[in-house]
C-alpha atoms as a PDB file:
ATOM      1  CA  UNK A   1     -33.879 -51.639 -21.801  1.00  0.00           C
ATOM      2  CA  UNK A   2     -34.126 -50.028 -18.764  1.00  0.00           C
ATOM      3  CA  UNK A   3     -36.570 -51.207 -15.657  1.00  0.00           C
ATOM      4  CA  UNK A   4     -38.472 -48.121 -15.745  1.00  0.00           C
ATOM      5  CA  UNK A   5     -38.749 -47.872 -19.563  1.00  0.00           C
ATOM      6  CA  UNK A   6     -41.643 -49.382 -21.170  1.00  0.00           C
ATOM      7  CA  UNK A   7     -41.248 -52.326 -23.488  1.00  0.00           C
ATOM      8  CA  UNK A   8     -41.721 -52.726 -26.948  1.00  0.00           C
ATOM      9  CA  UNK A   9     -43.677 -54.986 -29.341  1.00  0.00           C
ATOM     10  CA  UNK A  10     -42.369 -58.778 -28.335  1.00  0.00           C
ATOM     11  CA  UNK A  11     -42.857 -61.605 -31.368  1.00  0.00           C
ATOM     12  CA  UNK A  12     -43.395 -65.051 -30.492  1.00  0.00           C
ATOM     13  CA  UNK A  13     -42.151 -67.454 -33.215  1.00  0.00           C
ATOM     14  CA  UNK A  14     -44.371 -70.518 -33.678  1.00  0.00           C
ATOM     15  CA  UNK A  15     -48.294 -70.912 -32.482  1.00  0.00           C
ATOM     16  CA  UNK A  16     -47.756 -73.963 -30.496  1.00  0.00           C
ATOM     17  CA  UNK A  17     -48.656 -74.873 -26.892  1.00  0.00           C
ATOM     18  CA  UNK A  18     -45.089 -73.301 -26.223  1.00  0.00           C
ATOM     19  CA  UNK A  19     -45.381 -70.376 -28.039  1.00  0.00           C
ATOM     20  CA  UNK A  20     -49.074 -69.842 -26.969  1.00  0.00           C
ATOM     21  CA  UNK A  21     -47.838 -70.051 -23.283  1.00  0.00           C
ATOM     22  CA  UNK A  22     -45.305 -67.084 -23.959  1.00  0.00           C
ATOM     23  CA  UNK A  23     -47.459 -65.297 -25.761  1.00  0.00           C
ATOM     24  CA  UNK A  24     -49.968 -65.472 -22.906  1.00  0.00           C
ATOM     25  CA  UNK A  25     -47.669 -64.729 -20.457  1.00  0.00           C
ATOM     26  CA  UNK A  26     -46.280 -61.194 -21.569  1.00  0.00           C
ATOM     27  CA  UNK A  27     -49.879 -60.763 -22.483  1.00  0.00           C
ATOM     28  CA  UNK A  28     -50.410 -60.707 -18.833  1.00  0.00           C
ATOM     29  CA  UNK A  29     -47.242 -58.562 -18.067  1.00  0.00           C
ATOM     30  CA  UNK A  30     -48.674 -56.292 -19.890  1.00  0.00           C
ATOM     31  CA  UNK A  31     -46.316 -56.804 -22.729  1.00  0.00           C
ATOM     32  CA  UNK A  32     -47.351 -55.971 -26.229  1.00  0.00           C
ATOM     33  CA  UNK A  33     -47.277 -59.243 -28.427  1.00  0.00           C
ATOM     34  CA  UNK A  34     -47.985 -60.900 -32.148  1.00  0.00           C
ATOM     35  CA  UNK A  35     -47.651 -64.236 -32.550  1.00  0.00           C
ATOM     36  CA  UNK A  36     -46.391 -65.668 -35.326  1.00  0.00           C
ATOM     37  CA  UNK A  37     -46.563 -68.764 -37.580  1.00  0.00           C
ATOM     38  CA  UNK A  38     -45.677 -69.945 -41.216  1.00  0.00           C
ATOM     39  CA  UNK A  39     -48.728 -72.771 -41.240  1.00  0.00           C
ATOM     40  CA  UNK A  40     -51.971 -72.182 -42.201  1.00  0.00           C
ATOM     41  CA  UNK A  41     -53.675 -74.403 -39.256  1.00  0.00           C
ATOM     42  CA  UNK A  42     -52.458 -76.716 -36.329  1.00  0.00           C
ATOM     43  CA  UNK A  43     -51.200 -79.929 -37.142  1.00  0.00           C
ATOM     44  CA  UNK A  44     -53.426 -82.842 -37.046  1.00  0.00           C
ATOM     45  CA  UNK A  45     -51.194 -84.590 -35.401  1.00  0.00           C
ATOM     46  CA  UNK A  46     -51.446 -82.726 -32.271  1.00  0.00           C
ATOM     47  CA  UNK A  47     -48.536 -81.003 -29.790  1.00  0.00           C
ATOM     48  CA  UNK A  48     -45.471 -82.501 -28.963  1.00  0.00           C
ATOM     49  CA  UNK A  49     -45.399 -81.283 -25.746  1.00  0.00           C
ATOM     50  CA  UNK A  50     -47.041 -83.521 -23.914  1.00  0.00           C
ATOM     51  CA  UNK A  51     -45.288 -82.844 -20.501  1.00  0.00           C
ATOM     52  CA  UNK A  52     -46.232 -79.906 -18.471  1.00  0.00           C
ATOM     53  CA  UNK A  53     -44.593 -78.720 -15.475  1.00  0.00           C
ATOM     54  CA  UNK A  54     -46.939 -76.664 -12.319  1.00  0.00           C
ATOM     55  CA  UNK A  55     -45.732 -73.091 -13.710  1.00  0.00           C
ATOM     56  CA  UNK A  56     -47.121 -74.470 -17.384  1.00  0.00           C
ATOM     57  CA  UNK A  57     -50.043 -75.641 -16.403  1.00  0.00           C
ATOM     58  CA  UNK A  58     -50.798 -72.372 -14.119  1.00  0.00           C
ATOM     59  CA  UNK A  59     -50.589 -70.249 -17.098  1.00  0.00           C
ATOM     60  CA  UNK A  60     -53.118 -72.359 -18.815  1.00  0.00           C
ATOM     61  CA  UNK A  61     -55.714 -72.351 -15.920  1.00  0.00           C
ATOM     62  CA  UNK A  62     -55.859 -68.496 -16.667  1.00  0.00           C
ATOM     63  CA  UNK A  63     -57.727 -69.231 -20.314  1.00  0.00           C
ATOM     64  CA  UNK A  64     -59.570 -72.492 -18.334  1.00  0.00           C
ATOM     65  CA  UNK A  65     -57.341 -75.017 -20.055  1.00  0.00           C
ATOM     66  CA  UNK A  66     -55.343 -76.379 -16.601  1.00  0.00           C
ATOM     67  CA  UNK A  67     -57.281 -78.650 -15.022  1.00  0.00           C
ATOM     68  CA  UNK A  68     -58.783 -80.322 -17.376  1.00  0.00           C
ATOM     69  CA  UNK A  69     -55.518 -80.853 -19.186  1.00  0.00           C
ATOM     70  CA  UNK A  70     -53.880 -82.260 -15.852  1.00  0.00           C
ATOM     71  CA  UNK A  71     -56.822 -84.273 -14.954  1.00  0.00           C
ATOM     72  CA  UNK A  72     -56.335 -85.805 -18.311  1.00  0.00           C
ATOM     73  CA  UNK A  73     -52.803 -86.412 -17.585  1.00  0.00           C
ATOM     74  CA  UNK A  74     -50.424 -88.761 -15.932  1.00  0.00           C
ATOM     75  CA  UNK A  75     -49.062 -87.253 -12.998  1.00  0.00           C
ATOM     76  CA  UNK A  76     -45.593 -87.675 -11.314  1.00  0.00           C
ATOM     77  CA  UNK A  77     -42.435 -86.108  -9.406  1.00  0.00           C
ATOM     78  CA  UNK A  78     -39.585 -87.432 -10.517  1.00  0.00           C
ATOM     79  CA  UNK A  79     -38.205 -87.343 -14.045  1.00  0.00           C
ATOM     80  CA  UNK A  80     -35.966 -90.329 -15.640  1.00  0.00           C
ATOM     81  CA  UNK A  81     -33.849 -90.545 -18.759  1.00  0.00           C
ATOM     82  CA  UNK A  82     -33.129 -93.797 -19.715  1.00  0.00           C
ATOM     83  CA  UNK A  83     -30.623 -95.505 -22.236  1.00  0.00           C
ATOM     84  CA  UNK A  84     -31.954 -99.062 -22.935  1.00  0.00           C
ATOM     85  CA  UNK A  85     -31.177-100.723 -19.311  1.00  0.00           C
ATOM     86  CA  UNK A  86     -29.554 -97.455 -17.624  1.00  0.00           C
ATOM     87  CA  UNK A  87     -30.464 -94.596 -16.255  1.00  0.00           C
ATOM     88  CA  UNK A  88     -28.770 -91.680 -17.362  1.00  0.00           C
ATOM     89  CA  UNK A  89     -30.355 -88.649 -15.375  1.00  0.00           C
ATOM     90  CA  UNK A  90     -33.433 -88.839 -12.829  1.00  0.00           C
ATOM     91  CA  UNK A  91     -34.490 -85.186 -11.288  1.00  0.00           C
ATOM     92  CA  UNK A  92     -36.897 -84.914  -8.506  1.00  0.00           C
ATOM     93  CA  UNK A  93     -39.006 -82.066  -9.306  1.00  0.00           C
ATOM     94  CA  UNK A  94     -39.523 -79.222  -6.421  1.00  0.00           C
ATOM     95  CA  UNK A  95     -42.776 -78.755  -4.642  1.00  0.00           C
ATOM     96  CA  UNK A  96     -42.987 -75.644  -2.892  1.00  0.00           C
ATOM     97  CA  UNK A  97     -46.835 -76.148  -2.159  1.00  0.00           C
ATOM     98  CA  UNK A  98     -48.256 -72.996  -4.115  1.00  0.00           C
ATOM     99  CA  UNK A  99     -50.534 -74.100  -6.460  1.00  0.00           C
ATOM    100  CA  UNK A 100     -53.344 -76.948  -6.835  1.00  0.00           C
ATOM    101  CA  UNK A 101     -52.038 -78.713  -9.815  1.00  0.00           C
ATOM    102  CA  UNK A 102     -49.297 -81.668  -9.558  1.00  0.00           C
ATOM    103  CA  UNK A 103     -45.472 -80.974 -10.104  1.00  0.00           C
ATOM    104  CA  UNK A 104     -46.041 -82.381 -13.483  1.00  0.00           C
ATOM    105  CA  UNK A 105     -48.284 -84.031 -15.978  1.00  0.00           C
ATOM    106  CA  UNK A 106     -47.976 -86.262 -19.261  1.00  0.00           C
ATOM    107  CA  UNK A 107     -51.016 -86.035 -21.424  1.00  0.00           C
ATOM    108  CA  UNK A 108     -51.770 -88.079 -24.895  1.00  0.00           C
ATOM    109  CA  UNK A 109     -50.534 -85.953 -27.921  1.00  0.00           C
ATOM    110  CA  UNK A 110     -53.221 -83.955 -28.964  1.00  0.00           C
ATOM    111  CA  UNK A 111     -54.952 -83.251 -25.683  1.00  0.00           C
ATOM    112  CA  UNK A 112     -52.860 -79.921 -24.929  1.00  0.00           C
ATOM    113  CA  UNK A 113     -53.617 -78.509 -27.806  1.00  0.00           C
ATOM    114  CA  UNK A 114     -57.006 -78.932 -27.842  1.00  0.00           C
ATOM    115  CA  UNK A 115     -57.857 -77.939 -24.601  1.00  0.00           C
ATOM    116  CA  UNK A 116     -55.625 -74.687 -25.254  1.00  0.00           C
ATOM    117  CA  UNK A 117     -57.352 -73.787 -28.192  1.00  0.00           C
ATOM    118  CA  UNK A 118     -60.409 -73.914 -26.952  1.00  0.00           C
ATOM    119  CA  UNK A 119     -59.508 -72.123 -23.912  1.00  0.00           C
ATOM    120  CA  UNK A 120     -57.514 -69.422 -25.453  1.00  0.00           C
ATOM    121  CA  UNK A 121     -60.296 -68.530 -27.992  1.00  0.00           C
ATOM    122  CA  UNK A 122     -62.644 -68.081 -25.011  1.00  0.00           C
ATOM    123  CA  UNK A 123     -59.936 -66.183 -23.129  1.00  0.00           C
ATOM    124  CA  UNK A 124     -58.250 -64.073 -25.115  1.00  0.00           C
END
């Protein structure tokens, strides 16, 4: 494709907090999306991704689902990866300052999804 050429149809595969996120981003580009999923309804259960970096959680203020997810959260800057007593990787996240919300946030299971559901239906 060519920078000046308009772009087709995208399809986003799987109506998670992930795939709700892309979907809603090209949305905004301008992009044409569907979004696509083989289950009937979300899963009781709740989303399994229950970390959300600044960008994330900037795309979900824009359907009103941002702060209240990362005022539900835990938030912190620096990521570890453990191994029973060892560390294995730690990353300090960036903060270049742009936005309100923390660098990242860890919410309970089933709080993203609810709060982007809601959100999203009142913002499409």
């Amino acid at each position: 494709m060519r920078v000046n050429q308009a772009p087709g149809r995208v399809a986003v595969v799987g109506n998670g907090p992930v795939g709700q996120t892309t979907a809603l981003l090209l949305a905004r580009w301008g992009v044409p999306v569907v979004l696509l999923d083989s289950r009937p309804a979300r899963d009781p259960v709740g989303s399994k991704a229950i970390c959300q970096q600044r960008d994330v959680l900037d795309i979900w203020a824009s359907v009103g689902a941002g702060r209240r997810i990362a005022a539900e959260g835990v938030t912190w800057t620096t990521a570890r990866t453990f191994y029973r007593d060892r560390e294995l990787l730690r990353i300090t996240l960036p903060d270049p300052g742009r936005s309100a919300f923390p660098r990242s946030s860890t919410s309970r299971s089933p709080a993203p999804s609810n709060c982007w559901t809601s959100g999203s239906r009142r913002n499409p």
